[in-house]
Protein backbone atom coordinates (compact mmCIF):
# COMPACT_ATOMS: atom_id res chain seq x y z
CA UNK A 1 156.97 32.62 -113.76
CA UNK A 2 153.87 35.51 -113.89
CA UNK A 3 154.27 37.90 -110.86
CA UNK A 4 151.55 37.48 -108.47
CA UNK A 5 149.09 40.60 -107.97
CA UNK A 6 149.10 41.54 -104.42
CA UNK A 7 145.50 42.15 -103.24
CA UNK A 8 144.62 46.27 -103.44
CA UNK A 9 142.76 47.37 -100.76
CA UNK A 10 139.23 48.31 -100.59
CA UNK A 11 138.46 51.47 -101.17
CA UNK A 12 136.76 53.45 -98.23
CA UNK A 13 133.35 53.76 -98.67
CA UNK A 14 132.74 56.67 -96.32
CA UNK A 15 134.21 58.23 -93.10
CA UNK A 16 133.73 56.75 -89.63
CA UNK A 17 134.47 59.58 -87.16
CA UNK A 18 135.55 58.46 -83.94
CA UNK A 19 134.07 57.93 -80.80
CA UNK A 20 136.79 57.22 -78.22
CA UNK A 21 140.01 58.77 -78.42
CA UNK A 22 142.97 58.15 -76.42
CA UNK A 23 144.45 60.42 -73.99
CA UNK A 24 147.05 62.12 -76.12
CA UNK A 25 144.19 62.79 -78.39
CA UNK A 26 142.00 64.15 -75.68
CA UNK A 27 145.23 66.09 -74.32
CA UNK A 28 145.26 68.02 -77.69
CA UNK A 29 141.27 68.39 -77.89
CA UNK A 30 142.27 70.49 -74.68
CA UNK A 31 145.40 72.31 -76.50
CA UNK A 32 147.83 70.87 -74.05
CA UNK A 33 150.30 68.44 -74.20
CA UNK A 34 150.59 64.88 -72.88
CA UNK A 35 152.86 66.15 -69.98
CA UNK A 36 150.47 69.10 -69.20
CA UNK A 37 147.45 66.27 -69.57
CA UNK A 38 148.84 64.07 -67.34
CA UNK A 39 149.59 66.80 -64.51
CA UNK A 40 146.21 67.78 -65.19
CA UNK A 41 143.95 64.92 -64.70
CA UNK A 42 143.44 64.68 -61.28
CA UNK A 43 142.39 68.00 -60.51
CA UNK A 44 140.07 67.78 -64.15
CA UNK A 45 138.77 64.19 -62.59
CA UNK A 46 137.83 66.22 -59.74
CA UNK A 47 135.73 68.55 -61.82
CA UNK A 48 133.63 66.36 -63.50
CA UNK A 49 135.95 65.26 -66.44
CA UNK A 50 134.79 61.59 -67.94
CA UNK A 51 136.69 58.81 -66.89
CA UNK A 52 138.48 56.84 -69.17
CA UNK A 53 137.09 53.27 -70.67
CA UNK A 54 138.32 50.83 -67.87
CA UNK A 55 139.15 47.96 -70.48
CA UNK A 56 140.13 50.07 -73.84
CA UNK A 57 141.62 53.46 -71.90
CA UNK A 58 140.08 55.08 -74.30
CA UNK A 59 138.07 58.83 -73.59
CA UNK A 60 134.69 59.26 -75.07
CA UNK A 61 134.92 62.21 -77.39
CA UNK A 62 131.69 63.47 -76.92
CA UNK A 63 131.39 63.38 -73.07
CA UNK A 64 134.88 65.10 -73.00
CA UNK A 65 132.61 67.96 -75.71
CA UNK A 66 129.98 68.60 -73.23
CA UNK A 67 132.33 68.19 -70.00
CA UNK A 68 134.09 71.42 -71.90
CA UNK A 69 130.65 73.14 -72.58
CA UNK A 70 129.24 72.72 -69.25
CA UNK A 71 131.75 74.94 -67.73
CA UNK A 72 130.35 77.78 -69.80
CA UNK A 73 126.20 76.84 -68.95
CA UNK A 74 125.48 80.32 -69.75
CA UNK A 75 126.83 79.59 -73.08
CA UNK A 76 124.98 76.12 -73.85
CA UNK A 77 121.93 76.10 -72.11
CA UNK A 78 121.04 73.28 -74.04
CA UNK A 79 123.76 71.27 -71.36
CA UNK A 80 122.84 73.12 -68.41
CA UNK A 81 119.60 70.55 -67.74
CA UNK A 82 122.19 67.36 -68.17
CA UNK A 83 124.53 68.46 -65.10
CA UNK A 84 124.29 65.86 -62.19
CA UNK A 85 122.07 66.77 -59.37
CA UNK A 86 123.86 67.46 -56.24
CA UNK A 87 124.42 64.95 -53.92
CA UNK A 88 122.60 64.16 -50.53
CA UNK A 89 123.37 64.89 -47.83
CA UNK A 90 124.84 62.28 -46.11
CA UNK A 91 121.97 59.69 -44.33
CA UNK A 92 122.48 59.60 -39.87
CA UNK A 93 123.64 56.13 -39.13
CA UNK A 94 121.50 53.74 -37.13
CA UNK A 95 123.76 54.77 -34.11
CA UNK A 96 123.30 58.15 -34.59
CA UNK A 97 119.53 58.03 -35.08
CA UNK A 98 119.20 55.79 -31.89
CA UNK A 99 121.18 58.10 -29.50
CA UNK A 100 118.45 61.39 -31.04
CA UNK A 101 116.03 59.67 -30.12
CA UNK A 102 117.59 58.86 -26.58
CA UNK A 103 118.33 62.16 -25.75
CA UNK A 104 114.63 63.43 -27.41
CA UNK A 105 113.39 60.94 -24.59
CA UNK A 106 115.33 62.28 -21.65
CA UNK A 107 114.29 65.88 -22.58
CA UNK A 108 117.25 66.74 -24.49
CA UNK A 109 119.34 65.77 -21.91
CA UNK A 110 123.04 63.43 -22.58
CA UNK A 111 123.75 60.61 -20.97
């Protein structure tokens, strides 16, 4: 009875770099190790750093690039006009608006 052949594989055609890494990947992107990653996050979550994929966990490579570059602007200009605008401030609430313009009408005066 002939031996059967099993299948070869395909040959790869070209590279696929990728796009999402997971965290020990990211963790030595960063030189550090998981430990020192893990320790790290929140403070780095704090800064800015991307969040992970909620379904895959995954980090998006390039985000985590430019997350690194925009700590040096002076460095990458080119990144400098992507950083988030800063937030509002805060909007008065209704209450606090109301009572202004309470006082305003008594002539500054609190009630």
């Amino acid at each position: 009875m002939p031996r059967s052949i099993p299948p070869r594989p395909t040959d790869i055609r070209f590279k696929v770099d990728p796009g999402d890494i997971p965290p020990e990947k990211v963790a030595r992107r960063m030189h550090l190790s998981e430990a020192q990653f893990r320790d790290c996050l929140p403070r780095l979550l704090a800064r800015g750093f991307p969040m992970p994929d909620p379904d895959t966990g995954m980090y998006d490579l390039e985000a985590v690039d430019r997350w690194r570059h925009r700590r040096h602007a002076s460095l990458f200009p080119e990144l400098a006009a992507t950083l988030p605008p800063e937030p509002a401030p805060p909007a008065k609430s209704l209450g606090a608006k109301f009572r202004e313009e309470q006082e305003a009408r008594r002539g500054g005066r609190a009630a």
